[in-house]
Protein backbone atom coordinates (compact mmCIF):
# COMPACT_ATOMS: atom_id res chain seq x y z
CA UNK A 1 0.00 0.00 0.00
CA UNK A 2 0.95 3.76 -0.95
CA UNK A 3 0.31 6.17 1.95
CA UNK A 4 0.04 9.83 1.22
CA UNK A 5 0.57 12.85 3.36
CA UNK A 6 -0.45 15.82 2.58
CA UNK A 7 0.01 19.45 3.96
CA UNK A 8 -0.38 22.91 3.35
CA UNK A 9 -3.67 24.16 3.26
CA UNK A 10 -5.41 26.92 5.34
CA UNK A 11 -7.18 30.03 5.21
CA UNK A 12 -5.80 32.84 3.13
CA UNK A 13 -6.91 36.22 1.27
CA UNK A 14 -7.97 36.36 -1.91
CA UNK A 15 -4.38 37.55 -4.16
CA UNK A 16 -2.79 35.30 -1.33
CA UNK A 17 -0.60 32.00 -2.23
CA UNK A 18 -0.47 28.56 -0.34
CA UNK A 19 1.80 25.49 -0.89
CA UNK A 20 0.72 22.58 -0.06
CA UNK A 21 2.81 19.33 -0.38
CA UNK A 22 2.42 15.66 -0.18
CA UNK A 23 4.95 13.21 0.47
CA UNK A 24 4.08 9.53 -0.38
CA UNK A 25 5.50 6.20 1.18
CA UNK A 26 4.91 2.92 1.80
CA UNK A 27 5.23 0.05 -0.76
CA UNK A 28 6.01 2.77 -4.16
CA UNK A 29 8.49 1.08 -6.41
CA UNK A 30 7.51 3.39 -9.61
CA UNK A 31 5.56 6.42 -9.14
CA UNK A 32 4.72 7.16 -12.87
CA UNK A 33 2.83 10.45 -11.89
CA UNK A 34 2.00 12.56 -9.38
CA UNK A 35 -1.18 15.44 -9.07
CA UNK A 36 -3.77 17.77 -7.35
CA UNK A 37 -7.60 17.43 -7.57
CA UNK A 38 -10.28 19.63 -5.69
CA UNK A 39 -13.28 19.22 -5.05
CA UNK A 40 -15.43 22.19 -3.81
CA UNK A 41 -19.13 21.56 -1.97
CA UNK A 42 -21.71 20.45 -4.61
CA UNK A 43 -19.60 19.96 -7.54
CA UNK A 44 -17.30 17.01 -8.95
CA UNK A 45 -13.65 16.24 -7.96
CA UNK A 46 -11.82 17.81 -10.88
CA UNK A 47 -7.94 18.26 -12.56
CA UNK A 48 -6.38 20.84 -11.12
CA UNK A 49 -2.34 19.82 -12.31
CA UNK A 50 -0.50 16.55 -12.68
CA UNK A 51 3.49 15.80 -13.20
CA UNK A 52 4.86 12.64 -14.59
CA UNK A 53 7.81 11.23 -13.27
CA UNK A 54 9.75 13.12 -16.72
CA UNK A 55 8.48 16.26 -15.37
CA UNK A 56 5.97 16.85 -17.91
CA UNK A 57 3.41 19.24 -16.76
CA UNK A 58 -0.69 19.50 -17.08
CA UNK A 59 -2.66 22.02 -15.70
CA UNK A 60 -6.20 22.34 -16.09
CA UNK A 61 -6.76 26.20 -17.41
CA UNK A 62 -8.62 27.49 -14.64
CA UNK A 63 -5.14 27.70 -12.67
CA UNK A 64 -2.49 28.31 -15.92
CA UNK A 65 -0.20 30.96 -15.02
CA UNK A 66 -1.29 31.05 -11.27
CA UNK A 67 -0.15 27.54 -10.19
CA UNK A 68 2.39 25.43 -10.09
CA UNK A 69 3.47 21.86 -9.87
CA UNK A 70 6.51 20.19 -8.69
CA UNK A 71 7.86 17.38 -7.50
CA UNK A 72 11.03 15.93 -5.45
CA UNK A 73 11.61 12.28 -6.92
CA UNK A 74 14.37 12.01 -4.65
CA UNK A 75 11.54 12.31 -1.54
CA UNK A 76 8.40 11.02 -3.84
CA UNK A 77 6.86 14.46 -2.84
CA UNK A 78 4.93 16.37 -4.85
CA UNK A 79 3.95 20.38 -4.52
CA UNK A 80 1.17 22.90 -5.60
CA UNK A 81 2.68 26.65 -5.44
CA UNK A 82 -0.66 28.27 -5.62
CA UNK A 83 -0.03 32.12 -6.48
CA UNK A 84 -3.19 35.01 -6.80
CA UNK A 85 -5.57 32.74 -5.55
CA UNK A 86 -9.58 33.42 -6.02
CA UNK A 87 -12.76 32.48 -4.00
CA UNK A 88 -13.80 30.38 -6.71
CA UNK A 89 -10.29 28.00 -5.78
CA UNK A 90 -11.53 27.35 -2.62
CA UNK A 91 -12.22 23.54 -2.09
CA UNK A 92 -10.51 20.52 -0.33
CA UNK A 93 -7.65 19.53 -2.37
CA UNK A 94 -6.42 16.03 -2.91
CA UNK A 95 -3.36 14.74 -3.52
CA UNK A 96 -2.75 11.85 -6.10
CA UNK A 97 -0.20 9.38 -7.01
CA UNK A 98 -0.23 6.61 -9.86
CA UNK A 99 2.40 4.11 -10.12
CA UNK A 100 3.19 0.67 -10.80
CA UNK A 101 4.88 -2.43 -9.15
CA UNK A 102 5.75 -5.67 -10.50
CA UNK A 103 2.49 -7.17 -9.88
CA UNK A 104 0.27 -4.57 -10.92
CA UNK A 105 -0.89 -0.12 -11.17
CA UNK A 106 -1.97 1.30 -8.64
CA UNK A 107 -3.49 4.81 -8.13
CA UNK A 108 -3.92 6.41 -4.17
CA UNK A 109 -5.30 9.57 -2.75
CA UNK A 110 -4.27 11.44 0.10
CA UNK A 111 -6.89 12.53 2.56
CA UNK A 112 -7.40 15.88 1.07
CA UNK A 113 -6.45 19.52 3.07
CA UNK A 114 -9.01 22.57 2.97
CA UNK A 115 -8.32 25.43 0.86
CA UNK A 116 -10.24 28.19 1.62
CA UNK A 117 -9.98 31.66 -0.38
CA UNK A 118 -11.91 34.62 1.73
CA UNK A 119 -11.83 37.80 3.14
């Protein structure tokens, strides 16, 4: 089993920027890629920005040019810098991992840490 931690999240003002993190561990071997979802009351769990293990980058537009992803494949830890943030971002955000062993994929998610974006 893949365990994820996750950290970061809090109240802030809208403009304001969080980073939250999420460090995985546990039975790994290869994490192929590594992401962020939110969901936000009433509404779907949704994309918000994914790395592969070859750094390759996908954000869903709502957050291009405010947000970023990164991750530490030395610690299997992945981050959201999460710049000029909005009302409309706030939602519990989830962290997500997808990876393989030699048996089989797996995909985990972290326990999600509240976002919220007021004044």
């Amino acid at each position: 089993q893949v365990q994820l931690v996750e950290s970061g999240g809090g109240l802030v003002q809208p403009g304001g920027s969080l980073r939250l993190s999420c460090a995985a561990s546990g039975s790994i071997f290869t994490i192929n890629a590594m992401g962020w979802y939110r969901q936000a009351p009433g509404k779907q769990r949704e994309l918000v920005a994914s790395v592969t293990v070859g750094s390759r980058t996908n954000y869903a537009d709502f957050v291009k040019g405010r947000f970023t992803i990164s991750r530490d494949n030395a610690k299997n830890t992945v981050y959201l810098q999460m710049n000029s943030l909005k009302p409309e971002d706030t939602a519990v955000y989830y962290c997500n991992v997808r990876g393989t062993t030699p048996a089989l994929e797996y995909e985990s998610w972290g326990q999600g840490t509240q976002v919220t974006v007021s004044s």
